[in-house]
PDB file of N, CA and C in Angstrom:
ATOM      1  N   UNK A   1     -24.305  14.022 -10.107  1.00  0.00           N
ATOM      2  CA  UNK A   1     -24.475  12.596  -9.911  1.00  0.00           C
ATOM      3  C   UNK A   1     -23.318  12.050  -9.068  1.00  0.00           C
ATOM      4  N   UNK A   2     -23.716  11.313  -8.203  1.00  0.00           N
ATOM      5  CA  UNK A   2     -22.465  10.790  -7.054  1.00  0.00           C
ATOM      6  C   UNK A   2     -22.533   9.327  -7.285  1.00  0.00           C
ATOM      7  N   UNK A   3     -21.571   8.799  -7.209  1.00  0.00           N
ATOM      8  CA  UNK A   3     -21.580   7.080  -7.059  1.00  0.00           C
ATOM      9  C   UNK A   3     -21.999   6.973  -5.607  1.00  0.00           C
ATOM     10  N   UNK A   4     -22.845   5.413  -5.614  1.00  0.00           N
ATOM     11  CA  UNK A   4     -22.804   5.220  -4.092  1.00  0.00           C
ATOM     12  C   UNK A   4     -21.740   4.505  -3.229  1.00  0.00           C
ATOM     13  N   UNK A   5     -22.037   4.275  -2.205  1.00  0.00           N
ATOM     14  CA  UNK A   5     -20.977   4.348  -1.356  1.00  0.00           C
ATOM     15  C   UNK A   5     -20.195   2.412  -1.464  1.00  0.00           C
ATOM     16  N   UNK A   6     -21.326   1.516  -2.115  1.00  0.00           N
ATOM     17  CA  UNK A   6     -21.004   0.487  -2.023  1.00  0.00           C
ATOM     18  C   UNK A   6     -19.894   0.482  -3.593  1.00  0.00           C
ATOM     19  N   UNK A   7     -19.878   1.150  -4.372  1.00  0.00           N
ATOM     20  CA  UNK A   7     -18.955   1.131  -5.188  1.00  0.00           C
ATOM     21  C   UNK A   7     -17.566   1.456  -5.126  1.00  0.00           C
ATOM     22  N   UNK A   8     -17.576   2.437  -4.195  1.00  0.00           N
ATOM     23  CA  UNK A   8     -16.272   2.822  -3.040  1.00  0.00           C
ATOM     24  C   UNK A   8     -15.637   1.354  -2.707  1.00  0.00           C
ATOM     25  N   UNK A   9     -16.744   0.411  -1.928  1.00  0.00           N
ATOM     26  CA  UNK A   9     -16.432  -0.641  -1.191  1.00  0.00           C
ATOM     27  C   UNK A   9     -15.692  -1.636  -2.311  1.00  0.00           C
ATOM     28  N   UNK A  10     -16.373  -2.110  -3.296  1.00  0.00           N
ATOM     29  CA  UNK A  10     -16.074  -3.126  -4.528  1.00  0.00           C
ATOM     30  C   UNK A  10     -14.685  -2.486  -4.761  1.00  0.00           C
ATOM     31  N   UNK A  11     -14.530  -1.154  -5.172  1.00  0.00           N
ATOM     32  CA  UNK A  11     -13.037  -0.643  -5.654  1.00  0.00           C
ATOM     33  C   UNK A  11     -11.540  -1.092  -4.546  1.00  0.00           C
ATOM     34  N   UNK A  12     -12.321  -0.479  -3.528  1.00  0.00           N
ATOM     35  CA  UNK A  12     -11.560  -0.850  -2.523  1.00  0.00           C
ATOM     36  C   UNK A  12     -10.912  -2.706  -2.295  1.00  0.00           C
ATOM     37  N   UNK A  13     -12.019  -3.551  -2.413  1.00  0.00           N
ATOM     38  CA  UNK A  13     -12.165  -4.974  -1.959  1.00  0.00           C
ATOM     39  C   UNK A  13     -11.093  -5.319  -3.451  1.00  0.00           C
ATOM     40  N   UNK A  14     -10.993  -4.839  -4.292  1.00  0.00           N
ATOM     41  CA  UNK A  14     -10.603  -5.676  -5.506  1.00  0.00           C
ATOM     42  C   UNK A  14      -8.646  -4.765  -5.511  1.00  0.00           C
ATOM     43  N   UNK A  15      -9.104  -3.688  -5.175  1.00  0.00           N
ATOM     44  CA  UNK A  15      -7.944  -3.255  -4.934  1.00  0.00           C
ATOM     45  C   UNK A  15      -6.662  -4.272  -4.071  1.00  0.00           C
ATOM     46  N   UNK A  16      -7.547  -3.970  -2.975  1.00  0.00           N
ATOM     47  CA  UNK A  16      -6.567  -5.153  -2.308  1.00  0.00           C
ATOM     48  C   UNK A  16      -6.492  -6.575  -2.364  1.00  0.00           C
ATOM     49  N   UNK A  17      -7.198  -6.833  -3.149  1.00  0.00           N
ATOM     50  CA  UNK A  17      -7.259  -8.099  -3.536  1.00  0.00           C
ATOM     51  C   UNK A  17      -5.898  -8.213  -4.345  1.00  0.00           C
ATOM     52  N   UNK A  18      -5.963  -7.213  -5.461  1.00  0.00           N
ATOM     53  CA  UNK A  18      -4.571  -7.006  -6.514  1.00  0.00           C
ATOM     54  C   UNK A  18      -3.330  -6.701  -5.550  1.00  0.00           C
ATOM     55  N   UNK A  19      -3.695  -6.202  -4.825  1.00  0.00           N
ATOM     56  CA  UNK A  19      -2.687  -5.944  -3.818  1.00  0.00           C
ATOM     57  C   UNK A  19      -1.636  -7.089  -3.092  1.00  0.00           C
ATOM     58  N   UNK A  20      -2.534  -7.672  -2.576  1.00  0.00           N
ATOM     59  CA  UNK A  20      -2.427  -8.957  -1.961  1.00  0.00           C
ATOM     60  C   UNK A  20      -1.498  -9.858  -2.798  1.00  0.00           C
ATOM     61  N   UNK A  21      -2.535 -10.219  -3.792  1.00  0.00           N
ATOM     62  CA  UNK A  21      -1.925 -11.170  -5.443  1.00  0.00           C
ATOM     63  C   UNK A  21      -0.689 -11.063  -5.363  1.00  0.00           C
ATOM     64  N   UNK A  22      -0.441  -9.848  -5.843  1.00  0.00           N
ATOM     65  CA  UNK A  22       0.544  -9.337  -6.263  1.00  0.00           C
ATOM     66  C   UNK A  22       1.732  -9.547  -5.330  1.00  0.00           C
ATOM     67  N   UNK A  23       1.442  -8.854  -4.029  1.00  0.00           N
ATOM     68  CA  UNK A  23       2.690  -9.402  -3.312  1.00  0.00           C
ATOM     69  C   UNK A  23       3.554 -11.174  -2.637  1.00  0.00           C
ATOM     70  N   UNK A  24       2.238 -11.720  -3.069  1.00  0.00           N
ATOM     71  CA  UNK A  24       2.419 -13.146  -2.854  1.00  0.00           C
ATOM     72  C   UNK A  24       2.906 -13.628  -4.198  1.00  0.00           C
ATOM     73  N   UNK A  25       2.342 -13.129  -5.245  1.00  0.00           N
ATOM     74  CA  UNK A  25       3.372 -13.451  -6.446  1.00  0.00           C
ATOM     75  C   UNK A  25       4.465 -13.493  -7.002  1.00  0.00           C
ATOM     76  N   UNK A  26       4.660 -12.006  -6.747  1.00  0.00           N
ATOM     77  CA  UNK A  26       6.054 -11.696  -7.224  1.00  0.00           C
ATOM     78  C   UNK A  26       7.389 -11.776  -6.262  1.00  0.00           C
ATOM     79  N   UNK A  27       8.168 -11.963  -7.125  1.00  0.00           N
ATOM     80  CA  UNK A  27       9.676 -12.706  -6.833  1.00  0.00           C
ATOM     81  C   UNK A  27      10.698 -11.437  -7.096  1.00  0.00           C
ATOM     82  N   UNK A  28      10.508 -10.215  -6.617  1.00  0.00           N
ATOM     83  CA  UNK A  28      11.016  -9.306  -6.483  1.00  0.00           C
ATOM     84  C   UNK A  28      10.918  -7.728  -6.133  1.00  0.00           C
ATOM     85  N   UNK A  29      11.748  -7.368  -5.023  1.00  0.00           N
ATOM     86  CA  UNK A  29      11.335  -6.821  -3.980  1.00  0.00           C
ATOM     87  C   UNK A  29      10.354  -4.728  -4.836  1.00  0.00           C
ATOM     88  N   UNK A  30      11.137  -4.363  -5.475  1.00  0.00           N
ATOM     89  CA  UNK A  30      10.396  -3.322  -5.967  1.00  0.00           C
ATOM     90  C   UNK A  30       9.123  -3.842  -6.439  1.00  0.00           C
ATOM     91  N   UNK A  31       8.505  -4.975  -6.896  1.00  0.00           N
ATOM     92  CA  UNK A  31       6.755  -4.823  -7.074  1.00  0.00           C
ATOM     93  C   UNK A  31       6.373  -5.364  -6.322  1.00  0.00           C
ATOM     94  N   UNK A  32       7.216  -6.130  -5.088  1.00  0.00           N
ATOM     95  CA  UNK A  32       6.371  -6.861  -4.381  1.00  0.00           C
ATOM     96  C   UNK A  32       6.215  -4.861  -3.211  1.00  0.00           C
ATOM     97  N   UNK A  33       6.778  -4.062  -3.659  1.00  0.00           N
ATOM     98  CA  UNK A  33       6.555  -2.911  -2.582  1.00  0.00           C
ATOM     99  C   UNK A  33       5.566  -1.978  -3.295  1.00  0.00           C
ATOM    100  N   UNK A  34       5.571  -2.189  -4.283  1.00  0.00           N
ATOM    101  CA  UNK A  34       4.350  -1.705  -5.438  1.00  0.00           C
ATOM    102  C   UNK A  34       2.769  -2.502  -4.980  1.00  0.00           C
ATOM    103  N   UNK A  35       2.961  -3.741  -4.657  1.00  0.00           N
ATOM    104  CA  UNK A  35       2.123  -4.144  -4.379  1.00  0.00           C
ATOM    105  C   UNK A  35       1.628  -4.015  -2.784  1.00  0.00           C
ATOM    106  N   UNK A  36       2.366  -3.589  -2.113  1.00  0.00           N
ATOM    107  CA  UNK A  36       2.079  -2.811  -0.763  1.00  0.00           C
ATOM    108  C   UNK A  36       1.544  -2.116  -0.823  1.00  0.00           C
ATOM    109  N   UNK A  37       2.013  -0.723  -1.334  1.00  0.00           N
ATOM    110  CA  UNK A  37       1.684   0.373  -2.033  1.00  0.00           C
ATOM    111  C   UNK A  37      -0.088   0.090  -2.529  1.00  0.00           C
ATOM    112  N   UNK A  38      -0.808  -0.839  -3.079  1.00  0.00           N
ATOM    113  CA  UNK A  38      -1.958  -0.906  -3.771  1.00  0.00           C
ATOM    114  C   UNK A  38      -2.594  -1.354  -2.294  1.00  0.00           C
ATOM    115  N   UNK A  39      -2.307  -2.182  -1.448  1.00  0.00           N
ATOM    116  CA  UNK A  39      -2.835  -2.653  -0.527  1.00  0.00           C
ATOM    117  C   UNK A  39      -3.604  -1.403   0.486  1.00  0.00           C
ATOM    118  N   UNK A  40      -2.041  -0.455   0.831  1.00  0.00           N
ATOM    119  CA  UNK A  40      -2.527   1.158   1.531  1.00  0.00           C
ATOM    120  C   UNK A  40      -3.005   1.576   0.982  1.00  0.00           C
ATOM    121  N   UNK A  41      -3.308   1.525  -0.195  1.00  0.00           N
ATOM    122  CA  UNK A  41      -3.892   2.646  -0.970  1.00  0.00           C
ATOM    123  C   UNK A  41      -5.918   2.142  -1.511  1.00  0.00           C
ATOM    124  N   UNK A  42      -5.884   0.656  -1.086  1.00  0.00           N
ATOM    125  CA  UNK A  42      -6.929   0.511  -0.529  1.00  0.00           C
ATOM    126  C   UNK A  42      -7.639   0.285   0.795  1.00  0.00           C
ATOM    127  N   UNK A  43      -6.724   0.448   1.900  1.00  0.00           N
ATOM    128  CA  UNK A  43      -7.196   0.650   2.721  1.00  0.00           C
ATOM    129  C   UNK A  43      -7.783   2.566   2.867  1.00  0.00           C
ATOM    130  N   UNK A  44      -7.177   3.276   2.422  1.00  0.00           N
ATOM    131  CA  UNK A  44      -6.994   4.575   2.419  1.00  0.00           C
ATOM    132  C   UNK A  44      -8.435   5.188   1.348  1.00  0.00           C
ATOM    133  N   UNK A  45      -9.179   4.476   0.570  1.00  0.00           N
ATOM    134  CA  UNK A  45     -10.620   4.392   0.345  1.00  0.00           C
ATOM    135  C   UNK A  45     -10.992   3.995   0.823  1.00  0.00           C
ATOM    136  N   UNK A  46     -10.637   2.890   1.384  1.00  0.00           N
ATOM    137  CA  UNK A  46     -12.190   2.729   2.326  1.00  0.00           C
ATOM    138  C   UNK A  46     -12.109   3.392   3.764  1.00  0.00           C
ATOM    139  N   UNK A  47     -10.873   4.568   4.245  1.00  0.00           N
ATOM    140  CA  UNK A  47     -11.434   5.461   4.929  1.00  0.00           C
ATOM    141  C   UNK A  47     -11.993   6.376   4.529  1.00  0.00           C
ATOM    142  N   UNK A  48     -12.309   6.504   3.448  1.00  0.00           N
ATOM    143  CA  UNK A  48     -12.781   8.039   2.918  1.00  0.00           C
ATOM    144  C   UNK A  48     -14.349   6.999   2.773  1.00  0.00           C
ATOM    145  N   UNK A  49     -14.789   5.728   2.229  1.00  0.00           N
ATOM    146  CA  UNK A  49     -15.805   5.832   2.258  1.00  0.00           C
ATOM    147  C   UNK A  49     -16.638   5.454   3.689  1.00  0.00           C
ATOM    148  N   UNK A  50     -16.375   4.787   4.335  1.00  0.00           N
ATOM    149  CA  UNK A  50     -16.468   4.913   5.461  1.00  0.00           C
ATOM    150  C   UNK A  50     -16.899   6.154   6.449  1.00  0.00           C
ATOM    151  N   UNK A  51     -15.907   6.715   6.154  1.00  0.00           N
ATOM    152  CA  UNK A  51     -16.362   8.255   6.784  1.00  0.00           C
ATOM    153  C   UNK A  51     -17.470   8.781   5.612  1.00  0.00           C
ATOM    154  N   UNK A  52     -17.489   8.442   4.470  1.00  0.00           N
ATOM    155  CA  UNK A  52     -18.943   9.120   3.800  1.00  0.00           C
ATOM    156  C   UNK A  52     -20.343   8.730   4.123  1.00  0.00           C
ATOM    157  N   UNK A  53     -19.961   7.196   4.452  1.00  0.00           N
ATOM    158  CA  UNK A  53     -21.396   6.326   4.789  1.00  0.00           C
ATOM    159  C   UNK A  53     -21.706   6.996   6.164  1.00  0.00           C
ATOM    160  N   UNK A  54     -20.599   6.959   7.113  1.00  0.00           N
ATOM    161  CA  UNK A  54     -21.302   7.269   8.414  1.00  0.00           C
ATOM    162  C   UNK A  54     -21.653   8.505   8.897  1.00  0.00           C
ATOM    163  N   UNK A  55     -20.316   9.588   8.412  1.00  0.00           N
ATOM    164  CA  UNK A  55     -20.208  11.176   9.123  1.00  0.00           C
ATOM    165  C   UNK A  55     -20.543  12.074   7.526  1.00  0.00           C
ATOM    166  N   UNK A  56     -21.611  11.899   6.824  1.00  0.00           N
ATOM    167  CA  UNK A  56     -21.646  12.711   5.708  1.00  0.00           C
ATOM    168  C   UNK A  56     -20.872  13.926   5.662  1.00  0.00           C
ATOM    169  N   UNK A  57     -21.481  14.290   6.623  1.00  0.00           N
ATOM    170  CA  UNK A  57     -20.554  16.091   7.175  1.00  0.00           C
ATOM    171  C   UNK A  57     -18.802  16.043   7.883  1.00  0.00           C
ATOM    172  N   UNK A  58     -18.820  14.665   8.245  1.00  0.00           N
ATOM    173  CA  UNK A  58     -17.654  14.899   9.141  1.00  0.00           C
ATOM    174  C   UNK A  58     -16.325  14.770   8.081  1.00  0.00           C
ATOM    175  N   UNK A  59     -15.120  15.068   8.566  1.00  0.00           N
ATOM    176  CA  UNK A  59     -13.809  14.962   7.497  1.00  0.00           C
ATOM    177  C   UNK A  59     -12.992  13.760   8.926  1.00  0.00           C
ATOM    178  N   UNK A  60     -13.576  13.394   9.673  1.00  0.00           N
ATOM    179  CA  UNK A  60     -12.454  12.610  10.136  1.00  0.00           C
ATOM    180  C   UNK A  60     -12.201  11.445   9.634  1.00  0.00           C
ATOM    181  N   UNK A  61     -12.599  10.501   8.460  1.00  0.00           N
ATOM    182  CA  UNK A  61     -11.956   9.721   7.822  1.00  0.00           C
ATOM    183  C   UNK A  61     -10.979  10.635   6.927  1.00  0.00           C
ATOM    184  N   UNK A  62     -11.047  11.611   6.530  1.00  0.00           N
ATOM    185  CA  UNK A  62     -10.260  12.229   5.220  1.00  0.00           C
ATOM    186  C   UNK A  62      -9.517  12.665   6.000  1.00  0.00           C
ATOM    187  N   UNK A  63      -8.966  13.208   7.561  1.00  0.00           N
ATOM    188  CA  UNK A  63      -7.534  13.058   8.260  1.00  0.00           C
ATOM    189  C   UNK A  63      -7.042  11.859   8.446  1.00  0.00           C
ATOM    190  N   UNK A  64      -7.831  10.572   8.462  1.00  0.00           N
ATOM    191  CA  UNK A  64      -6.954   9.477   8.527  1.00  0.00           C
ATOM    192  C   UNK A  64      -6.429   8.749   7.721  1.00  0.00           C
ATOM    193  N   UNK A  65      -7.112   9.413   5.972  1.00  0.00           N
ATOM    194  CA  UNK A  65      -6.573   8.871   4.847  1.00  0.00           C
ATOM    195  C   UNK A  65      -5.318   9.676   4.581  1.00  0.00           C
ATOM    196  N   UNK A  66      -5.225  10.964   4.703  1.00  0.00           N
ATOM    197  CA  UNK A  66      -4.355  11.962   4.649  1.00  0.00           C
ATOM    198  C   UNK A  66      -3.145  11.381   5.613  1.00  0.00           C
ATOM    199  N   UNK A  67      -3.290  11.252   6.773  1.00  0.00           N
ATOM    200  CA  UNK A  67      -2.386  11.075   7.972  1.00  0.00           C
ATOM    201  C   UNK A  67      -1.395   9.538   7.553  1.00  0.00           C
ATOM    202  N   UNK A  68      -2.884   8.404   6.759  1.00  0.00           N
ATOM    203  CA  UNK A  68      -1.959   7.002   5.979  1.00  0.00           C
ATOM    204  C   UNK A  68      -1.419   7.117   4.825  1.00  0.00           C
ATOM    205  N   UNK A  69      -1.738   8.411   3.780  1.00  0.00           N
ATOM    206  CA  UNK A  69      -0.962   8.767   2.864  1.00  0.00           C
ATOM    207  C   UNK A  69       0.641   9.358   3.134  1.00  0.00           C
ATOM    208  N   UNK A  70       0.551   9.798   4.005  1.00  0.00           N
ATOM    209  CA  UNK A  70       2.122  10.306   4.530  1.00  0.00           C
ATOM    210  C   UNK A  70       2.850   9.365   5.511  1.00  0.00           C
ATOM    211  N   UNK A  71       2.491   8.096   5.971  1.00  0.00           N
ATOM    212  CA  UNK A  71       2.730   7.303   6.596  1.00  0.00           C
ATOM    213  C   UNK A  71       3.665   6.263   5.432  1.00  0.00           C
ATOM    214  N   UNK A  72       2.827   6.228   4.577  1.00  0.00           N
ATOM    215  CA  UNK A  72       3.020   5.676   3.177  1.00  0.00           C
ATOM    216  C   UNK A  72       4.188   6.021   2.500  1.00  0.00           C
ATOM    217  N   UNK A  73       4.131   7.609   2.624  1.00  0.00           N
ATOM    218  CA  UNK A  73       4.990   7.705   1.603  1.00  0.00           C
ATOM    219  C   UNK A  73       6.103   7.796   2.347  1.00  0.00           C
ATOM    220  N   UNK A  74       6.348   7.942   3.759  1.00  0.00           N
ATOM    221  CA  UNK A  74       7.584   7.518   4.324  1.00  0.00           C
ATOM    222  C   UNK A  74       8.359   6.029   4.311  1.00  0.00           C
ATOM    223  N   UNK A  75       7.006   5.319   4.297  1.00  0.00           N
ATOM    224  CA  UNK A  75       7.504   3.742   3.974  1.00  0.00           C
ATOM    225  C   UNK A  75       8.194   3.960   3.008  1.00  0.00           C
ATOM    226  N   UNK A  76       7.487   3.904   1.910  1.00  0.00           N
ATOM    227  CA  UNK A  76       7.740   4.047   0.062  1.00  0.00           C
ATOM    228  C   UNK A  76       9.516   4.441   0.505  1.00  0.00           C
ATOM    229  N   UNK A  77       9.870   5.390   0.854  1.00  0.00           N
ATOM    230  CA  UNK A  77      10.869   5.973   1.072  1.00  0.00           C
ATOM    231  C   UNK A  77      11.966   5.011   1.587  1.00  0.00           C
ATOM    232  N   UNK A  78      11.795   4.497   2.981  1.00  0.00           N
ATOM    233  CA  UNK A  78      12.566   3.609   3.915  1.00  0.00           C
ATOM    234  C   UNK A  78      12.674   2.525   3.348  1.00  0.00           C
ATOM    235  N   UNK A  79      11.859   2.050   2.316  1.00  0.00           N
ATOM    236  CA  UNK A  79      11.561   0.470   1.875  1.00  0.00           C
ATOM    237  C   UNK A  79      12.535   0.751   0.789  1.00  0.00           C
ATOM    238  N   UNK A  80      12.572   1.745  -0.276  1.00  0.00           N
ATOM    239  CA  UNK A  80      13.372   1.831  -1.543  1.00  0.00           C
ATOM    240  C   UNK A  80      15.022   2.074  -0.936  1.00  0.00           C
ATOM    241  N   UNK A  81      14.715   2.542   0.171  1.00  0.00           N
ATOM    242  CA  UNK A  81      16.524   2.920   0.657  1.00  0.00           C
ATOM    243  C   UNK A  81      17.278   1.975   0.874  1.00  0.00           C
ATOM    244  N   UNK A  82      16.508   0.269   1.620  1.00  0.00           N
ATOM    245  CA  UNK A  82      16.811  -0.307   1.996  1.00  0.00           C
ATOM    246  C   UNK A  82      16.734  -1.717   0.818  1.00  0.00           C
ATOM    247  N   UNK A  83      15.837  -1.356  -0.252  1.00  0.00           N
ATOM    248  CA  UNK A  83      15.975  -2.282  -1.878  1.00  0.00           C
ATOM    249  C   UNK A  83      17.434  -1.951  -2.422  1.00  0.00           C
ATOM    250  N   UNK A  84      17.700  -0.097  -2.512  1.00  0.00           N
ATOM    251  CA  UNK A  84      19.265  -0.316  -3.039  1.00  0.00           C
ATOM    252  C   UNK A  84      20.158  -0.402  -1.756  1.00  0.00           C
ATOM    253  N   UNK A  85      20.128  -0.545  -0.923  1.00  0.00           N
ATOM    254  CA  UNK A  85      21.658  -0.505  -0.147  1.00  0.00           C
ATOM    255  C   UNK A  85      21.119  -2.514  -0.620  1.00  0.00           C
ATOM    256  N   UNK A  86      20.510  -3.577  -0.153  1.00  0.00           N
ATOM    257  CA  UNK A  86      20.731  -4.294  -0.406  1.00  0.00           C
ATOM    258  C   UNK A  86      21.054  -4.721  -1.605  1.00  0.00           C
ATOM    259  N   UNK A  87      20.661  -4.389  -2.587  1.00  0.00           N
ATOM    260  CA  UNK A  87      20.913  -4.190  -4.030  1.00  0.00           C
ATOM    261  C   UNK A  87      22.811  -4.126  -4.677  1.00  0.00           C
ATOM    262  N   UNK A  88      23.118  -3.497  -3.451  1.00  0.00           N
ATOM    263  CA  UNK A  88      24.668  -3.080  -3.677  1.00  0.00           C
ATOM    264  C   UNK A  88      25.704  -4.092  -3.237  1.00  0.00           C
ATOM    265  N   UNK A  89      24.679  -4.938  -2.002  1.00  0.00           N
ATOM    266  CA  UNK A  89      25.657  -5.613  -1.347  1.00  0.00           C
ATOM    267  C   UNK A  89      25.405  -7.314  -1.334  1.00  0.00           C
ATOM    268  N   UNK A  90      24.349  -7.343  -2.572  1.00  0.00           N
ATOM    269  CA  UNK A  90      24.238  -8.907  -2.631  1.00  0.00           C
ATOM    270  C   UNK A  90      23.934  -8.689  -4.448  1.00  0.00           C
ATOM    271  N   UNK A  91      24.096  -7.048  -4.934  1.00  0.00           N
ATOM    272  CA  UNK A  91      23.791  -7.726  -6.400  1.00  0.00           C
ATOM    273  C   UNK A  91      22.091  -8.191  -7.196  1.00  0.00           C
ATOM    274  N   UNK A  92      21.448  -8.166  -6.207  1.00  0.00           N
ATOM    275  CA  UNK A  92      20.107  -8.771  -6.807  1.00  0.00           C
ATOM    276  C   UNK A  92      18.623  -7.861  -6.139  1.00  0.00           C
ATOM    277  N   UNK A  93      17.791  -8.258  -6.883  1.00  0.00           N
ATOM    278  CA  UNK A  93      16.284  -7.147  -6.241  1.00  0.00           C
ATOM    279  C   UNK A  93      15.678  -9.080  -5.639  1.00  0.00           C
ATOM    280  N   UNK A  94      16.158  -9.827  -5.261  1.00  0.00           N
ATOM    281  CA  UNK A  94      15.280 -11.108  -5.029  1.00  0.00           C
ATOM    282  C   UNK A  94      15.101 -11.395  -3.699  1.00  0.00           C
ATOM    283  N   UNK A  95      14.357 -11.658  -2.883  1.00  0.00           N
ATOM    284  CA  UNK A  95      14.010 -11.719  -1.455  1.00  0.00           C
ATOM    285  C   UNK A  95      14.554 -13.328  -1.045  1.00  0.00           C
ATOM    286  N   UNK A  96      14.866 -13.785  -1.701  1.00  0.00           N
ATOM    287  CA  UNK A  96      15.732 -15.354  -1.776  1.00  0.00           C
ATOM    288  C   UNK A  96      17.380 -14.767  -1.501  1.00  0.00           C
ATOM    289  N   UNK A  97      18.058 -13.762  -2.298  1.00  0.00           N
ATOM    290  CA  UNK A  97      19.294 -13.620  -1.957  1.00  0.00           C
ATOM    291  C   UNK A  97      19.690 -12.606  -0.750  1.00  0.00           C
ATOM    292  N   UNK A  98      18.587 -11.980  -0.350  1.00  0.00           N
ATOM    293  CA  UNK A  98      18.873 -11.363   0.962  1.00  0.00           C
ATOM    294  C   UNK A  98      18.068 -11.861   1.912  1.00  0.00           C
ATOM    295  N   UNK A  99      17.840 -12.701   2.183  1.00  0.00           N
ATOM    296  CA  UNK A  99      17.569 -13.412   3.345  1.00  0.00           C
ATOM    297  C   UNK A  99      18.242 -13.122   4.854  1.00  0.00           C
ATOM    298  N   UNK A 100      19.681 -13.380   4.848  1.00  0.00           N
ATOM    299  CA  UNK A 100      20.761 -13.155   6.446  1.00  0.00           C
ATOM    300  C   UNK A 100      21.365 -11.993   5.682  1.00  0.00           C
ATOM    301  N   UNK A 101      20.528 -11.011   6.653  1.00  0.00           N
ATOM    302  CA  UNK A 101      20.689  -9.850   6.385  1.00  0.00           C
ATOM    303  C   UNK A 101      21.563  -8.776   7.482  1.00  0.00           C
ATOM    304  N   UNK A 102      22.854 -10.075   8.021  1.00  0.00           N
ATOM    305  CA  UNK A 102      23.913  -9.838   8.766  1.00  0.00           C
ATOM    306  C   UNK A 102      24.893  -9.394   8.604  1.00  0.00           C
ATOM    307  N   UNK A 103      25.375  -9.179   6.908  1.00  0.00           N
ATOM    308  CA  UNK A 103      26.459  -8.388   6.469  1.00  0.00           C
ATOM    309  C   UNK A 103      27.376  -8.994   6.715  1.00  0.00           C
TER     310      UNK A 103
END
């Protein structure tokens, strides 16, 4: 039994919806990057369903989900390096106290 492809879509649409929320909500920089994180990670279904609806046989959405998963996790990476070095030098995770980010 397979789900269809419009259930892919709903997961996806609500995903980033939480995604979205989330980063307009929160008042601090590790969930507002968590909430990035949910945003790629629904765009990254709906290449896989996408490529199911159109290329049944084909895998070239599943290289471009693959190719935004490692794109990702380099962000994830660059974004947390740059939460603690600011972290060290103003004291706070709040996007209000690092603002002039001139040192």
């Amino acid at each position: 039994m397979t789900l269809p492809v419009e259930c892919f879509f709903v997961l996806s649409a609500l995903l980033f919806m939480i995604g979205f929320f989330g980063f307009i909500t929160r008042r601090d920089l590790i969930a507002m990057l968590i909430s990035v994180e949910l945003i790629l990670n629904a765009v990254d279904l709906q290449f896989a369903a996408v490529n199911r609806l159109l290329y049944p046989t084909g895998n070239e959405g599943m290289f471009f989900t693959l190719f935004s998963i490692g794109v990702s996790a380099a962000e994830s990476a660059v974004a947390i390096a740059i939460i603690i070095s600011a972290y060290r030098v103003y004291h706070s995770d709040a996007p209000e106290s690092i603002r002039n980010l001139k040192g």
